[in-house]
Structure formats: structure tokens, C-alpha cells
PDB file of N, CA and C in Angstrom:
ATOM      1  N   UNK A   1     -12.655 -22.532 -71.080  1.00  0.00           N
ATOM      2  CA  UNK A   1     -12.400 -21.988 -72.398  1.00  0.00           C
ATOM      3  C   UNK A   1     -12.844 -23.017 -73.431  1.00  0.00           C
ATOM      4  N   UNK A   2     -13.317 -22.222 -74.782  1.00  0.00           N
ATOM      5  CA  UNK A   2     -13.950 -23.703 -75.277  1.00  0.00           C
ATOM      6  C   UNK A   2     -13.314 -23.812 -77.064  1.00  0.00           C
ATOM      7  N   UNK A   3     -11.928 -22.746 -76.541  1.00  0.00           N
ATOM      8  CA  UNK A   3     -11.047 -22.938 -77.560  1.00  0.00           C
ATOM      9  C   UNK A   3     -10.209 -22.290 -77.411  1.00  0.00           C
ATOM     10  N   UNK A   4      -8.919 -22.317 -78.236  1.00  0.00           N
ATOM     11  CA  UNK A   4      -7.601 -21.202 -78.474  1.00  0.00           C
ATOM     12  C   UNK A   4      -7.421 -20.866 -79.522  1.00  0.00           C
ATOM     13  N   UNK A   5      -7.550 -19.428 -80.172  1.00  0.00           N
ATOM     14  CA  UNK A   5      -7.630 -18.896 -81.419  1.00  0.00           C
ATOM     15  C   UNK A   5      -5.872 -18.913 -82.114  1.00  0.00           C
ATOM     16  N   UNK A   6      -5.996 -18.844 -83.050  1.00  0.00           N
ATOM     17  CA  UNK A   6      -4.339 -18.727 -83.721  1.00  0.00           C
ATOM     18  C   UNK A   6      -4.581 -17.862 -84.944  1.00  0.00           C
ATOM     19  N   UNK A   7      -4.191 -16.612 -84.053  1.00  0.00           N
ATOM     20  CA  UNK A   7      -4.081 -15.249 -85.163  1.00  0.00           C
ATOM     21  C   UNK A   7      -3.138 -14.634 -85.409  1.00  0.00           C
ATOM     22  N   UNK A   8      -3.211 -14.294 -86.723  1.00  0.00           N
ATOM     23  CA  UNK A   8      -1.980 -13.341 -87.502  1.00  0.00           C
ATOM     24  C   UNK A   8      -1.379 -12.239 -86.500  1.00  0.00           C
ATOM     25  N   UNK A   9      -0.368 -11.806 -86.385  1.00  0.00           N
ATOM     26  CA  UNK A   9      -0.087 -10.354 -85.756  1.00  0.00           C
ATOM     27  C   UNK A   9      -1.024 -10.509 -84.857  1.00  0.00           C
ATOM     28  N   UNK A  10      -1.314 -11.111 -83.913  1.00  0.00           N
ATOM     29  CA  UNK A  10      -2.469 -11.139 -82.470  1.00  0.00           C
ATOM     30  C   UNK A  10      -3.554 -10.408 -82.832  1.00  0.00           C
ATOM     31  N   UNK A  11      -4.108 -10.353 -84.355  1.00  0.00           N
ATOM     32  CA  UNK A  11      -5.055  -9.626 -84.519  1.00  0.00           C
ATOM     33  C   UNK A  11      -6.534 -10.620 -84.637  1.00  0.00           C
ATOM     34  N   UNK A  12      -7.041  -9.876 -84.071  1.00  0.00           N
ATOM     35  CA  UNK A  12      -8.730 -10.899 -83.864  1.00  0.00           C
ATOM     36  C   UNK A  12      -9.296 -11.152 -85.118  1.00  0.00           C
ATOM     37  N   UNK A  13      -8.800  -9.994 -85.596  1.00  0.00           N
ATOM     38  CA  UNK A  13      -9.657 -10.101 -87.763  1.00  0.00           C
ATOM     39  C   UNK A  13      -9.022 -10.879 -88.572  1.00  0.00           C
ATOM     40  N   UNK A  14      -7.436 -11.537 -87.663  1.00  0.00           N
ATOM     41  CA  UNK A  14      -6.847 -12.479 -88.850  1.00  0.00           C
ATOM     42  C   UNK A  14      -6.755 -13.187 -88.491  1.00  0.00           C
ATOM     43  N   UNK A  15      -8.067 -14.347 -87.840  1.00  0.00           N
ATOM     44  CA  UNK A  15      -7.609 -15.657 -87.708  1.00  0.00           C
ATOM     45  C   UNK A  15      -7.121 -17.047 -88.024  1.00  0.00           C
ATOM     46  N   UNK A  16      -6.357 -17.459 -88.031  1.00  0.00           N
ATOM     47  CA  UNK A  16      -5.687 -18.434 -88.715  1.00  0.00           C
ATOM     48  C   UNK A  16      -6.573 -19.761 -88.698  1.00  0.00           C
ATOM     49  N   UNK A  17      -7.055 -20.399 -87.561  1.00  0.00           N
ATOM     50  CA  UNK A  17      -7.365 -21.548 -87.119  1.00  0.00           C
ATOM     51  C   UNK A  17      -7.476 -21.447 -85.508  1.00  0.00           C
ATOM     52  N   UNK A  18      -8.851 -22.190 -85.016  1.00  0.00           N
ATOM     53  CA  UNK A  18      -9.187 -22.786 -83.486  1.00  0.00           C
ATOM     54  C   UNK A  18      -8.500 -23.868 -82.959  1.00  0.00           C
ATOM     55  N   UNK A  19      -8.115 -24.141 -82.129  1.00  0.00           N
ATOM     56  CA  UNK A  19      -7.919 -25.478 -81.469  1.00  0.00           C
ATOM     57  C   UNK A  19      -8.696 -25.928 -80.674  1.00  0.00           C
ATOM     58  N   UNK A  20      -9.837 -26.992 -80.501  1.00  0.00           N
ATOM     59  CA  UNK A  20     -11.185 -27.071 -79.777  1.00  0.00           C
ATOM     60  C   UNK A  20     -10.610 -28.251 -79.161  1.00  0.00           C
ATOM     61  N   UNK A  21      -9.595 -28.137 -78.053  1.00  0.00           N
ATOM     62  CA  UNK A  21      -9.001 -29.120 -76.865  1.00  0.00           C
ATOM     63  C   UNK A  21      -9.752 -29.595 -75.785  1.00  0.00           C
ATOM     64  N   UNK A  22     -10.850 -29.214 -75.275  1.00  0.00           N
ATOM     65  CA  UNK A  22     -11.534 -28.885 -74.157  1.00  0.00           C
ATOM     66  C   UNK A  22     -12.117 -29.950 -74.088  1.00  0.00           C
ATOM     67  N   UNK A  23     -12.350 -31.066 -75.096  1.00  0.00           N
ATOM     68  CA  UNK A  23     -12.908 -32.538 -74.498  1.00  0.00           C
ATOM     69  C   UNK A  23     -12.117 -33.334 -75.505  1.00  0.00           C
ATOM     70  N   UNK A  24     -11.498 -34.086 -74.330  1.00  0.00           N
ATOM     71  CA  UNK A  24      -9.896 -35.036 -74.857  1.00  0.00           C
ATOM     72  C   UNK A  24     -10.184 -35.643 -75.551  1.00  0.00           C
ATOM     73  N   UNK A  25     -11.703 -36.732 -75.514  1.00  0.00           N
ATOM     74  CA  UNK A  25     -12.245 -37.592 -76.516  1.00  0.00           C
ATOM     75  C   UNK A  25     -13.121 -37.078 -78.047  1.00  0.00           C
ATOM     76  N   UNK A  26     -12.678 -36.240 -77.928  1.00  0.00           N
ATOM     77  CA  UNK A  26     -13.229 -35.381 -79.127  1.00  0.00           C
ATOM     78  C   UNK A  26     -12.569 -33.975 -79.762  1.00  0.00           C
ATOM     79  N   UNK A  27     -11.158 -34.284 -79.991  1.00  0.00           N
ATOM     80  CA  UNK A  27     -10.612 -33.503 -80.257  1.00  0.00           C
ATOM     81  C   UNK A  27     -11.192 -32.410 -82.508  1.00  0.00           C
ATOM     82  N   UNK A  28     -11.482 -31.147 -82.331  1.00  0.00           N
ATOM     83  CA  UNK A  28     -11.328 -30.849 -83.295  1.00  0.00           C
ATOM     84  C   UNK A  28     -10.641 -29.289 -83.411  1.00  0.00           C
ATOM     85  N   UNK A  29     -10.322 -29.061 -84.819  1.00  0.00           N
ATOM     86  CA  UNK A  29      -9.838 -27.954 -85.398  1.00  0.00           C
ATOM     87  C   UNK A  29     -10.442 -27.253 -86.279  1.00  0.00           C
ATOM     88  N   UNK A  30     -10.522 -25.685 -85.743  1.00  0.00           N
ATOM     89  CA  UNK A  30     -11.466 -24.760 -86.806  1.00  0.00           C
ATOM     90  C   UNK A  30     -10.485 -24.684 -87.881  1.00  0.00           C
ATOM     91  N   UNK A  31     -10.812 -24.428 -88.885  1.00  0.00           N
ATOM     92  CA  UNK A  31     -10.368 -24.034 -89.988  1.00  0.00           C
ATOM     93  C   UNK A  31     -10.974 -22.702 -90.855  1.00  0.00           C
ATOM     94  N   UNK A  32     -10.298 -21.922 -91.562  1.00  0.00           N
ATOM     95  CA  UNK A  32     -11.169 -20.642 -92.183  1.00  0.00           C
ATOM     96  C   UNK A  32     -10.981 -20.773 -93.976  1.00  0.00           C
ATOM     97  N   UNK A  33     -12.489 -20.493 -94.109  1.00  0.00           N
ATOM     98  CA  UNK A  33     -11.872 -20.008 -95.847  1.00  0.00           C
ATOM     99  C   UNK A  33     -11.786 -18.963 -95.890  1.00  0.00           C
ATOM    100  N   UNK A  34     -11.811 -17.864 -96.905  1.00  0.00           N
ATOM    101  CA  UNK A  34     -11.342 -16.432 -97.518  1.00  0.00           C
ATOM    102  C   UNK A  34     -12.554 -15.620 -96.784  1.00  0.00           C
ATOM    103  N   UNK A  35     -13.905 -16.033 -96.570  1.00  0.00           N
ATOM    104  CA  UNK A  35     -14.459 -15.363 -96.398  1.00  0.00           C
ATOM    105  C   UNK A  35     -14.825 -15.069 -94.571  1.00  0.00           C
ATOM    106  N   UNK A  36     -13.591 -15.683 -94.355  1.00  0.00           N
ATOM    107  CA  UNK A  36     -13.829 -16.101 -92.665  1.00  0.00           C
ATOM    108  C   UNK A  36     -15.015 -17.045 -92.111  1.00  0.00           C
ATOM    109  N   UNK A  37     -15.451 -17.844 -92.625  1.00  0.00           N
ATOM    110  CA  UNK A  37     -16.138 -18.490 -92.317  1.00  0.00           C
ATOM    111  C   UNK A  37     -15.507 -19.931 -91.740  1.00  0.00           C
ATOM    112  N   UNK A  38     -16.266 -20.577 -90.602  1.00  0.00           N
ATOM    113  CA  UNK A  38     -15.417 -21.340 -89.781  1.00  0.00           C
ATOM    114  C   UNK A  38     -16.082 -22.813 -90.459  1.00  0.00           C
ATOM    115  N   UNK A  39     -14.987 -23.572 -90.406  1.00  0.00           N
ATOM    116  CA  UNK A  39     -15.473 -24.961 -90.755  1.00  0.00           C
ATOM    117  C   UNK A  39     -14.773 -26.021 -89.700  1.00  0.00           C
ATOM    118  N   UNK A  40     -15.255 -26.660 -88.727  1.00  0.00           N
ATOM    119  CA  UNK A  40     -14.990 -27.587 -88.081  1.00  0.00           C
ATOM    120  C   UNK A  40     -14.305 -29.131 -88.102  1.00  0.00           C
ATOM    121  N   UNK A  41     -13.319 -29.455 -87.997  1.00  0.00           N
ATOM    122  CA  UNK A  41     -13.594 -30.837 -88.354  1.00  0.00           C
ATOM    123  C   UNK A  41     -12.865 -31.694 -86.885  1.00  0.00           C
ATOM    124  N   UNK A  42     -13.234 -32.776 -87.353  1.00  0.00           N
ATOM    125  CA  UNK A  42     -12.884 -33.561 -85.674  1.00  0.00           C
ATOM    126  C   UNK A  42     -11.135 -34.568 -86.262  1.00  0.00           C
ATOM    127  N   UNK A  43     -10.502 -34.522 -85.361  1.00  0.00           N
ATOM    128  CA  UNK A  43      -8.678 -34.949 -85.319  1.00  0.00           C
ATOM    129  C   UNK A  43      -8.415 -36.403 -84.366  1.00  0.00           C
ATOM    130  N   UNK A  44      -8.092 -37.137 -85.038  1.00  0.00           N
ATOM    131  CA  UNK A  44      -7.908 -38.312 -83.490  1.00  0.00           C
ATOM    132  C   UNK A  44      -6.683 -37.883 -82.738  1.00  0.00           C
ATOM    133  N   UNK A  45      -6.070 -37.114 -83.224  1.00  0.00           N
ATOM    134  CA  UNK A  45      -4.370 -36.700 -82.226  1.00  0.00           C
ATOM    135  C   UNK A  45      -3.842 -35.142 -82.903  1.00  0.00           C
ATOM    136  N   UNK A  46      -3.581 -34.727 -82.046  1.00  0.00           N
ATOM    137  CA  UNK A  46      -2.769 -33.310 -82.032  1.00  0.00           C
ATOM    138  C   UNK A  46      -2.188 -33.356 -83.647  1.00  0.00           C
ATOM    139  N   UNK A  47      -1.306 -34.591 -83.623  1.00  0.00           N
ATOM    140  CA  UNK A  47      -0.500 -34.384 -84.720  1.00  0.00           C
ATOM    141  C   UNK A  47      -1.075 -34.622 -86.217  1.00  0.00           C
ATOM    142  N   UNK A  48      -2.822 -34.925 -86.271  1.00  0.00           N
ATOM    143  CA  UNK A  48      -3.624 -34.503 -87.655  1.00  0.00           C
ATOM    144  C   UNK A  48      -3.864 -33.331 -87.833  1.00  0.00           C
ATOM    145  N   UNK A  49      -3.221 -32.550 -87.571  1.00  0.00           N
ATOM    146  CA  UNK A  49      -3.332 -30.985 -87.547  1.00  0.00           C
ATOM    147  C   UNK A  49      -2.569 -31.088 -88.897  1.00  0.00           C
ATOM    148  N   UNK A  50      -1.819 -31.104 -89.284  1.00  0.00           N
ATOM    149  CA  UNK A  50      -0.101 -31.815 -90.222  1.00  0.00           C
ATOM    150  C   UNK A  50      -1.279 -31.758 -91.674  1.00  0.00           C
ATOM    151  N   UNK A  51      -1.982 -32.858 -91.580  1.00  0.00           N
ATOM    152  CA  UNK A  51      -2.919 -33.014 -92.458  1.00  0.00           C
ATOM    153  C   UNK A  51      -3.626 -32.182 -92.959  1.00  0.00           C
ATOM    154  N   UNK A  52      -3.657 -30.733 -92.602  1.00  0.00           N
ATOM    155  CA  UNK A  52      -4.288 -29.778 -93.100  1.00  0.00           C
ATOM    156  C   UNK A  52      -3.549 -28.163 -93.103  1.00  0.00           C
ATOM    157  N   UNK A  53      -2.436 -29.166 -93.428  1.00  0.00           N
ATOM    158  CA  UNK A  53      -1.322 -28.095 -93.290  1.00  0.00           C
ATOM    159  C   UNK A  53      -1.024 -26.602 -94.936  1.00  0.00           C
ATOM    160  N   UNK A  54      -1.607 -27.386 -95.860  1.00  0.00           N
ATOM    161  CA  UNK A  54      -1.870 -26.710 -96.651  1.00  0.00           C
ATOM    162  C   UNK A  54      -3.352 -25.548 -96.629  1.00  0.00           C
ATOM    163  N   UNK A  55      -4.035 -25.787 -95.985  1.00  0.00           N
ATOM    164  CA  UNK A  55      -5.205 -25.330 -96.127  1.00  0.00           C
ATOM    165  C   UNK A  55      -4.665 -24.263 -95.197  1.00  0.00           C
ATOM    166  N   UNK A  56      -4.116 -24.061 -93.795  1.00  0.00           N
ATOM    167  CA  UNK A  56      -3.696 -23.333 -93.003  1.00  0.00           C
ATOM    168  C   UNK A  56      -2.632 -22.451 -93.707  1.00  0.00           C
ATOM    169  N   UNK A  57      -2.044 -22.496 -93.980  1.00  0.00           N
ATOM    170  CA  UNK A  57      -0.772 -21.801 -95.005  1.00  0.00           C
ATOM    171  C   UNK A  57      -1.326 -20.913 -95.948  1.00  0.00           C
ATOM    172  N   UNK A  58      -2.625 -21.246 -96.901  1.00  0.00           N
ATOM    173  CA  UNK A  58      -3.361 -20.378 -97.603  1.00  0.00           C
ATOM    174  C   UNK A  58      -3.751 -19.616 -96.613  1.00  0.00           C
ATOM    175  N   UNK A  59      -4.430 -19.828 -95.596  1.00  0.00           N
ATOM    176  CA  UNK A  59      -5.405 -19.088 -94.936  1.00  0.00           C
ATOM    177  C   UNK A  59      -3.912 -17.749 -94.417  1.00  0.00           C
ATOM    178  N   UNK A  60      -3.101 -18.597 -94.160  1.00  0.00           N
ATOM    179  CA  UNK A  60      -2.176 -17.318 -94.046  1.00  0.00           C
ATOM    180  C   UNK A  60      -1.676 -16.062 -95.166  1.00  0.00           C
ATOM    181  N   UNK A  61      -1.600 -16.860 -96.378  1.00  0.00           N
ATOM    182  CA  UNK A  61      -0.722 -15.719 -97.486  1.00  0.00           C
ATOM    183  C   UNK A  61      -2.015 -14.839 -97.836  1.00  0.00           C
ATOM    184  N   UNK A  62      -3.695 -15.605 -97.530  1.00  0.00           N
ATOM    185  CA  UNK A  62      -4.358 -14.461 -97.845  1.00  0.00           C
ATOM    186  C   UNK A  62      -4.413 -13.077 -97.204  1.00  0.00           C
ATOM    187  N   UNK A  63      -4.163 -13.125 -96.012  1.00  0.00           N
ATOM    188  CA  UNK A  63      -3.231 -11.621 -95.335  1.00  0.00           C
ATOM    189  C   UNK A  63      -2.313 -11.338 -95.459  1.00  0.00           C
ATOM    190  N   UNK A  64      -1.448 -11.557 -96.397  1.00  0.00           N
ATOM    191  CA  UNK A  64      -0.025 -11.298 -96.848  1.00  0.00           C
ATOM    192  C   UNK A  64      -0.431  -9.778 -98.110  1.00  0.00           C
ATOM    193  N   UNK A  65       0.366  -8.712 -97.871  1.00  0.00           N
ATOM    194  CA  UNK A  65       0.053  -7.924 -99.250  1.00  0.00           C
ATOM    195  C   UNK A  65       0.484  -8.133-100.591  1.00  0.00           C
ATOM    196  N   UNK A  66      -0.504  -8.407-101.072  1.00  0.00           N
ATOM    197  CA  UNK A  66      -0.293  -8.275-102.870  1.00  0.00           C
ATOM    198  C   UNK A  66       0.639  -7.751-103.602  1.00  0.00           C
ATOM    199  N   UNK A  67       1.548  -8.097-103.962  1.00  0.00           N
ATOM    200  CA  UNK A  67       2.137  -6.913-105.036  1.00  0.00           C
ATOM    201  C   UNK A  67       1.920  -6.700-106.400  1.00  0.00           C
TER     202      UNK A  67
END
């Protein structure tokens, strides 16, 4: 596997963020903007995920409904 997806409601169209685990010495995390487009970046430890904890949180309320 050459990642693990993290989606809204297990839906494939709302993805949150990748986890690209699959080579220990090179750990990175997808990230999405609004337009679903994937942006990569490389993590020295699980726990720099933290560090982009705001950017993930948007990517969530933009599937949230409007009122």
C-alpha cells in the first residue's frame, strides 16, 4: 500500500489527508486545498502531523454545510 487515506464520512470525495508510511526513512503527509488538489510534504516523526493541524481542520469545515 503506498498510503492510508483519511476521509470524511468514509467518503472517497472527502478526503481529509494521506499518510505516506510505507518508507520509515521518509516519512510524508498529503495534505488538500479547496480544490482537492494534493500537496505533499515530508515529517521527521508521526507527531509533525500536530504542525499542520490547522490546515487539516479547514480542510474539514470545508465539507461542513453552510448556513
Amino acid at each position: 500500500m503506498s498510503y492510508c487515506a483519511i476521509l470524511l464520512d468514509d467518503n472517497n470525495r472527502k478526503p481529509i489527508c494521506r499518510l505516506r508510511f510505507n518508507n520509515l526513512e521518509k516519512l510524508r503527509l498529503g495534505l488538500f486545498n479547496q480544490d482537492k488538489e494534493e500537496e505533499v510534504v515530508g515529517i521527521e516523526t508521526p507527531d509533525d502531523i500536530y504542525s499542520h493541524a490547522e490546515r487539516i481542520r479547514s480542510m474539514v469545515l470545508s465539507y461542513l454545510p453552510k448556513d
